[in-house]
Every structure is written in C-alpha cells, then in structure tokens.
N, C-alpha and C. Protein backbone atom coordinates (compact mmCIF):
# COMPACT_ATOMS: atom_id res chain seq x y z
N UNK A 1 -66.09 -157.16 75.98
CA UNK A 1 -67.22 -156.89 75.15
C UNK A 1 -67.13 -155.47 74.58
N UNK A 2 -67.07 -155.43 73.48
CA UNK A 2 -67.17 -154.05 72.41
C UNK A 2 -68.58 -153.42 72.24
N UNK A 3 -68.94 -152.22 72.66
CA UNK A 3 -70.23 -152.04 72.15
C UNK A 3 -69.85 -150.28 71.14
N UNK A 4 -70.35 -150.71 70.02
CA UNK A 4 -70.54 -149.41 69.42
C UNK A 4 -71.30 -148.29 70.01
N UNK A 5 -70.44 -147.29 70.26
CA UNK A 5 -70.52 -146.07 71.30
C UNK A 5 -71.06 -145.20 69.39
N UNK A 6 -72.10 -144.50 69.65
CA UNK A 6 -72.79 -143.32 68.93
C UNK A 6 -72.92 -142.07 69.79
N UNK A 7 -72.00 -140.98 69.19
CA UNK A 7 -71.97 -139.63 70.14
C UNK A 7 -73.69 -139.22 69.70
N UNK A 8 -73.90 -138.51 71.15
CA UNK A 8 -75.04 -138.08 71.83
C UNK A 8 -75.23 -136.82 70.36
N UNK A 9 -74.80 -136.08 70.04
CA UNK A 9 -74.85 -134.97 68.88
C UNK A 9 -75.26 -135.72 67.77
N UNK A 10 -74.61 -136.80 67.48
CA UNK A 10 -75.02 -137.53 65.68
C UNK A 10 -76.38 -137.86 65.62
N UNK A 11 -76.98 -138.57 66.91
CA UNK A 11 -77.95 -138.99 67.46
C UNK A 11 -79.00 -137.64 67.32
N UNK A 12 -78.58 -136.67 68.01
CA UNK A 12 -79.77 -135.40 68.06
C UNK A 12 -80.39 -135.13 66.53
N UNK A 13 -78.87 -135.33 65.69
CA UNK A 13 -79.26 -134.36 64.39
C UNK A 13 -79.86 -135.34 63.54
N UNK A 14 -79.78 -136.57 64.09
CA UNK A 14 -80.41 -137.52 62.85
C UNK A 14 -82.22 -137.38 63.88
N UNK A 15 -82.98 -137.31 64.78
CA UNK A 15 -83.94 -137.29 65.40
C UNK A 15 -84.28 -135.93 65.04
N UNK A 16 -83.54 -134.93 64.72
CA UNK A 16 -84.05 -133.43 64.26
C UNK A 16 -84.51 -133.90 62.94
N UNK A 17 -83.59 -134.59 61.72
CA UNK A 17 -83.79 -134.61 60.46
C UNK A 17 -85.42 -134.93 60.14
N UNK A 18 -85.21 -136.38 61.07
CA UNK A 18 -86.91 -137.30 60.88
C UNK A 18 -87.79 -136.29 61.33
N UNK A 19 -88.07 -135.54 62.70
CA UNK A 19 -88.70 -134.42 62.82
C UNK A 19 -89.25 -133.47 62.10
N UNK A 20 -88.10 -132.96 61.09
CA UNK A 20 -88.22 -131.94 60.27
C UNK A 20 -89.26 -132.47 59.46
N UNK A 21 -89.08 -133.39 58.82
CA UNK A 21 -89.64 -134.36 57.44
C UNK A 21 -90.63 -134.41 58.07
N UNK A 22 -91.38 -134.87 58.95
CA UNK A 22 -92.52 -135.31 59.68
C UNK A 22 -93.16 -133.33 59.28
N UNK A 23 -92.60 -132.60 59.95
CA UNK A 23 -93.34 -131.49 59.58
C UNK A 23 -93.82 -130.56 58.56
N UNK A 24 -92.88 -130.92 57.37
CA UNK A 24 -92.99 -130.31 56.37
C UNK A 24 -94.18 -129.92 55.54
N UNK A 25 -94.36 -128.78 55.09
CA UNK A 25 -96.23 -128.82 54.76
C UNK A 25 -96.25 -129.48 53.22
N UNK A 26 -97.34 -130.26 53.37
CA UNK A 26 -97.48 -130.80 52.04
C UNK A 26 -98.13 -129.52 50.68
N UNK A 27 -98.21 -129.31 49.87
CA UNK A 27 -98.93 -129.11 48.80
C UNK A 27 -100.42 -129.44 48.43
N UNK A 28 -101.59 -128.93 48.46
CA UNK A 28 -102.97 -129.40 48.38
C UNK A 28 -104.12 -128.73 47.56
N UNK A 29 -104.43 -129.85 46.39
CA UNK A 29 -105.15 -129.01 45.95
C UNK A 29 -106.19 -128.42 46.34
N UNK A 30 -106.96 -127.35 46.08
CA UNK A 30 -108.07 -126.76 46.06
C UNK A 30 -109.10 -127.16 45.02
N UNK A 31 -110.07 -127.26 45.47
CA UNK A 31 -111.53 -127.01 43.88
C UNK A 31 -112.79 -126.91 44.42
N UNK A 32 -113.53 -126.49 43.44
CA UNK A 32 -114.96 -126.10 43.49
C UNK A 32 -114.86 -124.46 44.16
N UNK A 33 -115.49 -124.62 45.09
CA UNK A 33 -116.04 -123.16 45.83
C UNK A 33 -114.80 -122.66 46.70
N UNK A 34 -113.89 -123.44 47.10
CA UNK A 34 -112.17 -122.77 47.53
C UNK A 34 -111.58 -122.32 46.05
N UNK A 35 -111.28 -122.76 45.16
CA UNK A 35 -110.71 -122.39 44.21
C UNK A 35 -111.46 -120.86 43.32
N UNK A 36 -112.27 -121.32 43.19
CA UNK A 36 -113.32 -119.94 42.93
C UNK A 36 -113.02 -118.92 43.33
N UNK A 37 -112.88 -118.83 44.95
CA UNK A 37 -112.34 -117.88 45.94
C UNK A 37 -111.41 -117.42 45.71
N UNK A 38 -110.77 -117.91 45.47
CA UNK A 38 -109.21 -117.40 45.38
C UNK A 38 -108.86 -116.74 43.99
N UNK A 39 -109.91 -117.77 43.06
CA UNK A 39 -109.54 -117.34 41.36
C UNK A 39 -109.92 -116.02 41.42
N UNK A 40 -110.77 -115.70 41.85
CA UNK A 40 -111.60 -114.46 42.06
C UNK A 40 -110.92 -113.03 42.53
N UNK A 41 -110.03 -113.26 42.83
CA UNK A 41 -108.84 -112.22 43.27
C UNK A 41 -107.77 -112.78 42.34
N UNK A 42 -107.25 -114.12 42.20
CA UNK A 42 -106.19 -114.43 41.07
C UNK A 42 -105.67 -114.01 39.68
N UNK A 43 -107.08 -114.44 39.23
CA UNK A 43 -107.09 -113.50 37.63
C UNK A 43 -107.32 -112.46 37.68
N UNK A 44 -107.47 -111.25 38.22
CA UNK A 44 -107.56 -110.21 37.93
C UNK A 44 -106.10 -109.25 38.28
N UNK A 45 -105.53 -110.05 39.12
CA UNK A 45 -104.05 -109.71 39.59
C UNK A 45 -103.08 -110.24 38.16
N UNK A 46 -103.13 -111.92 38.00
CA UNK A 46 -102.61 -112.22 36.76
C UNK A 46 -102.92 -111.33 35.71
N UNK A 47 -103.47 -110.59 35.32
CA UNK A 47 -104.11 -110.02 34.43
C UNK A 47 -103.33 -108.53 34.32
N UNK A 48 -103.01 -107.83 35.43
CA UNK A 48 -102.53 -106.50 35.64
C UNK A 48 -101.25 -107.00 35.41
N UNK A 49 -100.51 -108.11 36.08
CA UNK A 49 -99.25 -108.21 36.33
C UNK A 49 -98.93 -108.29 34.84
N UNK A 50 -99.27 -109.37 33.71
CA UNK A 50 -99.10 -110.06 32.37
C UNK A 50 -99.34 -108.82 31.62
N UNK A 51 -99.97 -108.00 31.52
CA UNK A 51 -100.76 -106.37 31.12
C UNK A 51 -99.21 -105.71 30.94
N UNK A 52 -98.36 -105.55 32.37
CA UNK A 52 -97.60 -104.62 32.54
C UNK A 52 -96.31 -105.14 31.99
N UNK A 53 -96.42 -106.58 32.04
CA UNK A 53 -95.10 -107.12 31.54
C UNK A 53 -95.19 -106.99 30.38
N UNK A 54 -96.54 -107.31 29.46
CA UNK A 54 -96.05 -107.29 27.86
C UNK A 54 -95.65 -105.67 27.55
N UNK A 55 -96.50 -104.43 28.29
CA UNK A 55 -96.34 -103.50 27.83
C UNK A 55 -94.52 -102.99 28.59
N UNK A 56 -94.28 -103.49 29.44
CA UNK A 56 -92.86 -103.22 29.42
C UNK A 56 -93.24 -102.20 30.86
N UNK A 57 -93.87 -102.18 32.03
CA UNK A 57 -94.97 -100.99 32.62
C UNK A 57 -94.44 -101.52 34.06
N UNK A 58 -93.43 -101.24 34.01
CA UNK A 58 -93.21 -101.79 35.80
C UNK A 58 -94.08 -101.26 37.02
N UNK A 59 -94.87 -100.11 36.91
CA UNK A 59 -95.78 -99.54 37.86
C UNK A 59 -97.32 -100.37 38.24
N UNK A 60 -97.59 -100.62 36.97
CA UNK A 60 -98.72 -101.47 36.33
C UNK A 60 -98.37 -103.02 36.91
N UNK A 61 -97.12 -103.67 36.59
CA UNK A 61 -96.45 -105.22 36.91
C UNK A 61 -96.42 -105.34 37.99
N UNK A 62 -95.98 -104.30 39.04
CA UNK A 62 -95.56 -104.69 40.37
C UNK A 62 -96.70 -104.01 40.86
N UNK A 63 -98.14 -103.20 40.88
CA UNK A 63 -98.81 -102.69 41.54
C UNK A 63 -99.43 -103.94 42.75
N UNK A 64 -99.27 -104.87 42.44
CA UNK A 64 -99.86 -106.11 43.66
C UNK A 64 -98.75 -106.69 44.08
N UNK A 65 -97.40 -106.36 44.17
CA UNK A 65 -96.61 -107.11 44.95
C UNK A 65 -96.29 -106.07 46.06
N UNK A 66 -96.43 -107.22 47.26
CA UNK A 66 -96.13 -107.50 48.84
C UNK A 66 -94.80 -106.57 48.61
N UNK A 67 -94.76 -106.00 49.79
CA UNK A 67 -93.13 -105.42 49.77
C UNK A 67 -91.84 -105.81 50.10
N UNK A 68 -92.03 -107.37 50.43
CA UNK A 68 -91.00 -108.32 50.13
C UNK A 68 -90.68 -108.26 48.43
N UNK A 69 -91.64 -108.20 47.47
CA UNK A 69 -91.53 -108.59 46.17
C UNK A 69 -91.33 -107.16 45.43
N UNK A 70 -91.72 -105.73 46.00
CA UNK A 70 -90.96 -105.09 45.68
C UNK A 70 -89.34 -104.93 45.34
N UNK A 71 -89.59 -105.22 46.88
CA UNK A 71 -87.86 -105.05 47.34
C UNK A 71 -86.90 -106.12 46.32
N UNK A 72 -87.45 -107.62 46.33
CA UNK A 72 -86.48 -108.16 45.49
C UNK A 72 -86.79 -107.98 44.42
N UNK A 73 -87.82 -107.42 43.31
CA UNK A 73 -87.86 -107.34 42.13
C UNK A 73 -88.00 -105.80 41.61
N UNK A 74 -87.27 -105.02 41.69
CA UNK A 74 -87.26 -103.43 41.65
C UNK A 74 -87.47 -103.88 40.41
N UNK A 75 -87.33 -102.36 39.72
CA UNK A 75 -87.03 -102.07 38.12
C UNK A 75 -86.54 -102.50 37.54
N UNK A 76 -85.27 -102.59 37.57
CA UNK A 76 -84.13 -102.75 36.97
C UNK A 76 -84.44 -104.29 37.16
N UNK A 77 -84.63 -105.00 37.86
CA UNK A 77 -84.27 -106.48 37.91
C UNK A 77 -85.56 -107.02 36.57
N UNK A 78 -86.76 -105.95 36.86
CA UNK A 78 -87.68 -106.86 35.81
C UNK A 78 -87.28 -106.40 34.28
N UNK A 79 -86.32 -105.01 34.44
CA UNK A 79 -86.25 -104.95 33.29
C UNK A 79 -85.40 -106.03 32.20
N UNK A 80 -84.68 -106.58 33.50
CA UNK A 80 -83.71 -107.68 32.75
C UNK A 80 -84.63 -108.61 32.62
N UNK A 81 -84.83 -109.32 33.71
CA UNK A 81 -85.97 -110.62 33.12
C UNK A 81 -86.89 -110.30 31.87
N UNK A 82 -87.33 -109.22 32.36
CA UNK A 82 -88.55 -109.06 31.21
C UNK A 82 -87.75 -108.86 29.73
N UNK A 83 -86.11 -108.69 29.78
CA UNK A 83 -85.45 -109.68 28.48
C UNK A 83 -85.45 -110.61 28.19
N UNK A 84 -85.20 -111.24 29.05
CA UNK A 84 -84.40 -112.35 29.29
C UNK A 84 -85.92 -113.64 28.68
N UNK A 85 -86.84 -113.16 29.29
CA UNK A 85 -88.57 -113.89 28.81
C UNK A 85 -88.88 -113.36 27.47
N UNK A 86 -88.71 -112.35 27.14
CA UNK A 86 -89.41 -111.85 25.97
C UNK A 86 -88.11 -112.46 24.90
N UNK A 87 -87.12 -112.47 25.17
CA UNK A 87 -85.70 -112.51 24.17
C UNK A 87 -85.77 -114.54 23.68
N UNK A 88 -86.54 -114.93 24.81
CA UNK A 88 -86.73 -116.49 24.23
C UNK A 88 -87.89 -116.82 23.68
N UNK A 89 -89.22 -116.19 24.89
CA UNK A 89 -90.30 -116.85 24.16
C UNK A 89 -91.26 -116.12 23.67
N UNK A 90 -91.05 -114.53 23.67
CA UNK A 90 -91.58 -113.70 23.05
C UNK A 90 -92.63 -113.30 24.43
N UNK A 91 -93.59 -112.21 23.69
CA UNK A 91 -95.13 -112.26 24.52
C UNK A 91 -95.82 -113.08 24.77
N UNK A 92 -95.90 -112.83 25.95
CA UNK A 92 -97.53 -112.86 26.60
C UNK A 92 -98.83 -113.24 25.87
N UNK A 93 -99.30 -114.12 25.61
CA UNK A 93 -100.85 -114.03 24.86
C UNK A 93 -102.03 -114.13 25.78
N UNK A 94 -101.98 -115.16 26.30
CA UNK A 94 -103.07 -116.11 26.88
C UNK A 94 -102.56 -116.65 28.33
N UNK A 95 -104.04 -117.33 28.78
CA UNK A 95 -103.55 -118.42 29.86
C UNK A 95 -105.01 -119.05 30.31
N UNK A 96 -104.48 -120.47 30.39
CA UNK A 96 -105.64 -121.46 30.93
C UNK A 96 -105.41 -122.19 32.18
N UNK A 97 -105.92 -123.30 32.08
CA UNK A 97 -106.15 -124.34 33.21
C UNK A 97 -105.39 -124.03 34.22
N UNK A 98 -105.89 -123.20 35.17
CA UNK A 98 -105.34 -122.85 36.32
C UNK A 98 -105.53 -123.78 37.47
N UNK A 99 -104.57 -124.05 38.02
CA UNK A 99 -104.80 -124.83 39.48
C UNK A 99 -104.04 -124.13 40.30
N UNK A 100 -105.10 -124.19 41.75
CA UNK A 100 -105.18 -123.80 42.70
C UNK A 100 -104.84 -124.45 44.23
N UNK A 101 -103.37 -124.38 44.82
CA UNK A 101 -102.85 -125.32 46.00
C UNK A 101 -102.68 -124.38 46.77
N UNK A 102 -102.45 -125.09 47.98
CA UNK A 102 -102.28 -124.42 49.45
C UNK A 102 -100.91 -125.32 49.86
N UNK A 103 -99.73 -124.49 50.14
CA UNK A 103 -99.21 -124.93 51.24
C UNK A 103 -98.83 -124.05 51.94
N UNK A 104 -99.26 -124.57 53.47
CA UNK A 104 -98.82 -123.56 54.90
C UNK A 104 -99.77 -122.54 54.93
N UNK A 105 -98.98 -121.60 54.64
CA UNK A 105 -99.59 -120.11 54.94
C UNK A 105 -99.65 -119.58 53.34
N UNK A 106 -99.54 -120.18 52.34
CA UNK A 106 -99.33 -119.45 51.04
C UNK A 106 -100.19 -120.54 50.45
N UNK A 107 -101.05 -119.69 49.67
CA UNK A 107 -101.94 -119.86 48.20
C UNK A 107 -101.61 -119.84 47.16
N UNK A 108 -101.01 -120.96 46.05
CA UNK A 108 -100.54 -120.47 44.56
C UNK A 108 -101.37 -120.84 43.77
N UNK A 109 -101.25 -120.16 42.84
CA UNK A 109 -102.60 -120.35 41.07
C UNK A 109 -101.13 -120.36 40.50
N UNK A 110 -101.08 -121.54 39.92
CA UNK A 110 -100.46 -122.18 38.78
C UNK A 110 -101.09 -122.14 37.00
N UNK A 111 -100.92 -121.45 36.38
CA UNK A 111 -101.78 -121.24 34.79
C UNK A 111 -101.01 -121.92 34.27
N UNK A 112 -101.11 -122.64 32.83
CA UNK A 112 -100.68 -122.82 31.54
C UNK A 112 -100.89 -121.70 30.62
N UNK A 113 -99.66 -121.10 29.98
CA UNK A 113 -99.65 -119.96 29.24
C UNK A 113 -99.62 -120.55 28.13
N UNK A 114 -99.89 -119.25 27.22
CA UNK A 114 -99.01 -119.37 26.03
C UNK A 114 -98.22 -117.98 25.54
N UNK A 115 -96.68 -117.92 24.86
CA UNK A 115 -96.21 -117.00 24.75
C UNK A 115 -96.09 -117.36 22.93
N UNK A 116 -95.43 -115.91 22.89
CA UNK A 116 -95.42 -115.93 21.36
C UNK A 116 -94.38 -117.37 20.49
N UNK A 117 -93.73 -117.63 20.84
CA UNK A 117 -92.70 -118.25 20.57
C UNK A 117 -92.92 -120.12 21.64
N UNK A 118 -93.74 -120.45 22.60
CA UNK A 118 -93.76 -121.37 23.52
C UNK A 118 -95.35 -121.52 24.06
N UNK A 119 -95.85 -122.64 23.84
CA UNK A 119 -97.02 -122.51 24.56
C UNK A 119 -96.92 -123.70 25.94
N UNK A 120 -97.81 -123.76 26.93
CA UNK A 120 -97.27 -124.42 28.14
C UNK A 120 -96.61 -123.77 29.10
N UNK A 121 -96.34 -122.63 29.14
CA UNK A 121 -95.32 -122.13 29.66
C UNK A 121 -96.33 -121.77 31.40
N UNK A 122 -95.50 -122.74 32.55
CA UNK A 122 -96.41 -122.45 34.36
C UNK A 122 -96.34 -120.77 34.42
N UNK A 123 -96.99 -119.98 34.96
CA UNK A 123 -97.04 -119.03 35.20
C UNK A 123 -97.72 -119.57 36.76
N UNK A 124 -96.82 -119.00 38.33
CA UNK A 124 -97.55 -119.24 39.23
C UNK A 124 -97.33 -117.82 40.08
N UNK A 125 -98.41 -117.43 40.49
CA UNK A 125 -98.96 -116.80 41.51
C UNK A 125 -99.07 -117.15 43.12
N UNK A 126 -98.26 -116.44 43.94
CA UNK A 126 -98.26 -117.05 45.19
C UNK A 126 -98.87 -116.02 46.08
N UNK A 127 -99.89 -116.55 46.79
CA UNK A 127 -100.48 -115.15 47.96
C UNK A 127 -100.26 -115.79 49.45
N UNK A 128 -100.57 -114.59 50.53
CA UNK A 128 -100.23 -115.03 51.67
C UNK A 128 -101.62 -115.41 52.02
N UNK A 129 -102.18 -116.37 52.65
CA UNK A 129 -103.60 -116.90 53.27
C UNK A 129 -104.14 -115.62 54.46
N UNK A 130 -105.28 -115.07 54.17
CA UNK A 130 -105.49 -114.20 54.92
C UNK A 130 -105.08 -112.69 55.16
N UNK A 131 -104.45 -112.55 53.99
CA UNK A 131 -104.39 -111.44 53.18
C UNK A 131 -105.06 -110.43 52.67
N UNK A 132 -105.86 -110.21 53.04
CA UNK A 132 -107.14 -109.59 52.32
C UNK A 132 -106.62 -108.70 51.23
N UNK A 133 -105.95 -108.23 51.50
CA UNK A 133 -105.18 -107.23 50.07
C UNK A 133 -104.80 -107.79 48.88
N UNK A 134 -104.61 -109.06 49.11
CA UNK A 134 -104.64 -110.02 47.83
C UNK A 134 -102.93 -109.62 47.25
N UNK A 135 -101.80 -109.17 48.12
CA UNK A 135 -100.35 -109.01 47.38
C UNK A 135 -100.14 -110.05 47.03
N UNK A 136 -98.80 -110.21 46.01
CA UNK A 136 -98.47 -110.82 45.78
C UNK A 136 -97.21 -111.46 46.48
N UNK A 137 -96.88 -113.10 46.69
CA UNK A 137 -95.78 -112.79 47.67
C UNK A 137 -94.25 -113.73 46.57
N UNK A 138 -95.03 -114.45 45.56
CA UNK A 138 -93.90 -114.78 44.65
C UNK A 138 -94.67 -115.10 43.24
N UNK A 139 -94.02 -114.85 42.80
CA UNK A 139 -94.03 -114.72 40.90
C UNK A 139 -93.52 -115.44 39.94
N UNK A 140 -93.20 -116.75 39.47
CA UNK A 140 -92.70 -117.60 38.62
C UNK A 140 -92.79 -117.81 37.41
N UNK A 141 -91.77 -118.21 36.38
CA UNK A 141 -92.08 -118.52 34.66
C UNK A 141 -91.23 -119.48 34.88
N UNK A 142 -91.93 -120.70 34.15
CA UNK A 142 -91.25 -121.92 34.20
C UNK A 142 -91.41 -122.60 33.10
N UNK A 143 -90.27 -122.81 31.85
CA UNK A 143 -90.77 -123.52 30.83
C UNK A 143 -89.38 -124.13 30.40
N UNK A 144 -89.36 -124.75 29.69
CA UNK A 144 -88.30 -126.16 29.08
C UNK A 144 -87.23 -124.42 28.53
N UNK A 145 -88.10 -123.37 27.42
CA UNK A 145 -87.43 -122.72 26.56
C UNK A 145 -86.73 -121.57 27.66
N UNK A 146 -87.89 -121.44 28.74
CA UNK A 146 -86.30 -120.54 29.88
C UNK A 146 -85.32 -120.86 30.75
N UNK A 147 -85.66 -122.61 30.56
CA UNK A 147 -84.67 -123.20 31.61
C UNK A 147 -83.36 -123.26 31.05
N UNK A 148 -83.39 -123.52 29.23
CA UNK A 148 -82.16 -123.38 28.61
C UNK A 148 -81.47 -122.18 28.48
C-alpha cells in the first residue's frame, strides 16, 4: 500500500498562508460623525500639504509629516516628484468627494482632485489612529496620466 507522504514543512507553510489571509485587516468605510472627525483635522492638513506643493515650499508640504515621511520624502525627493506631477498634469486646483476608511491602525481620506491638465486625480492622506498630532504617515497621487 502507497500512501502519499506530505513533508511536515509544506504542510506548516500552507496552514501559515490560510492564517495570514484569515488575519489581514480589511478596509472600512467611515461616515457621518466618524468621518467628520477625522475630516476635521484632514482638510486642513490637505490644504497646507497641496498649498506647499503648488508653491514649490517643501517646509510648508512636509510641515505634517510623521518622521517616517520625512525621512523618506526629504527635499530633493519632492523636488523630483513635484516634477514629475506638475510636468504631466500641471497644478493643483481643487478637491472633492472625500472618503474616509480605516484599516488597522491607519486612517486614510481619499479626495478626487482636479489638476490643471487631469481632473479625477485620488489624492490620499494616511494618519496613524490615535495620533493626536494628526502627522502624516503616507501621501499618494494616483491617476491614469501619472501611471503612464
């Protein structure tokens, strides 16, 4: 009689995989009087950050980022992006319909922009939950015209 022998290791890592998946934090929206909360510190941060980027003001841009987001986005790095965004879709104008999710330990405000050259363009805001300082802990531009 033959019985298919499965090593004890293949076995662990496939019971880790399902594990993992089982834990993963979902994404959730917020609204009404949670979202408020948060907008309430959100836009006024979006507001300094978008301020400093159109004017080119890295002191002004990064004054609310966490010092994780210092560290990876010095000067020099926004000075390139802040080409690299302005060189496709121009300025900064506006921004609307913001939504507001939770996953884990982090809070993001997701906006619809509009830039000079692209309107639609995600602008998201990520904070740490319980933060009171309201840093910033990640910063995103996401549109069809910067993905090319």
């Amino acid at each position: 009689m033959s019985r298919s022998h499965i090593p004890l290791p293949a076995v662990l890592v496939v019971l880790a995989a399902v594990f993992a998946c089982g834990c993963t934090s979902q994404e959730t929206v917020l609204s009404g009087e949670e979202a408020a909360e948060v907008l309430a510190y959100a836009d006024p941060v979006a507001d300094n950050v978008m301020q400093g980027f159109n004017e080119g003001n890295y002191t002004m841009y990064s004054r609310d980022f966490g010092p994780e987001m210092k560290q990876a986005l010095d000067e020099a790095a926004f000075e390139r992006n802040r080409e690299s965004v302005t060189s496709r879709i121009g300025l900064y104008e506006s921004r609307r319909e913001p939504a507001v999710t939770e996953t884990g330990e982090f809070i993001a405000v997701t906006y619809k922009a509009a830039f000079e050259r692209e309107d639609g363009v995600a602008l998201r805001f990520v904070f740490k939950q319980g933060d009171e300082s309201h840093q910033l802990y990640g910063l995103w531009f996401n549109s069809p015209m910067l993905r090319s």
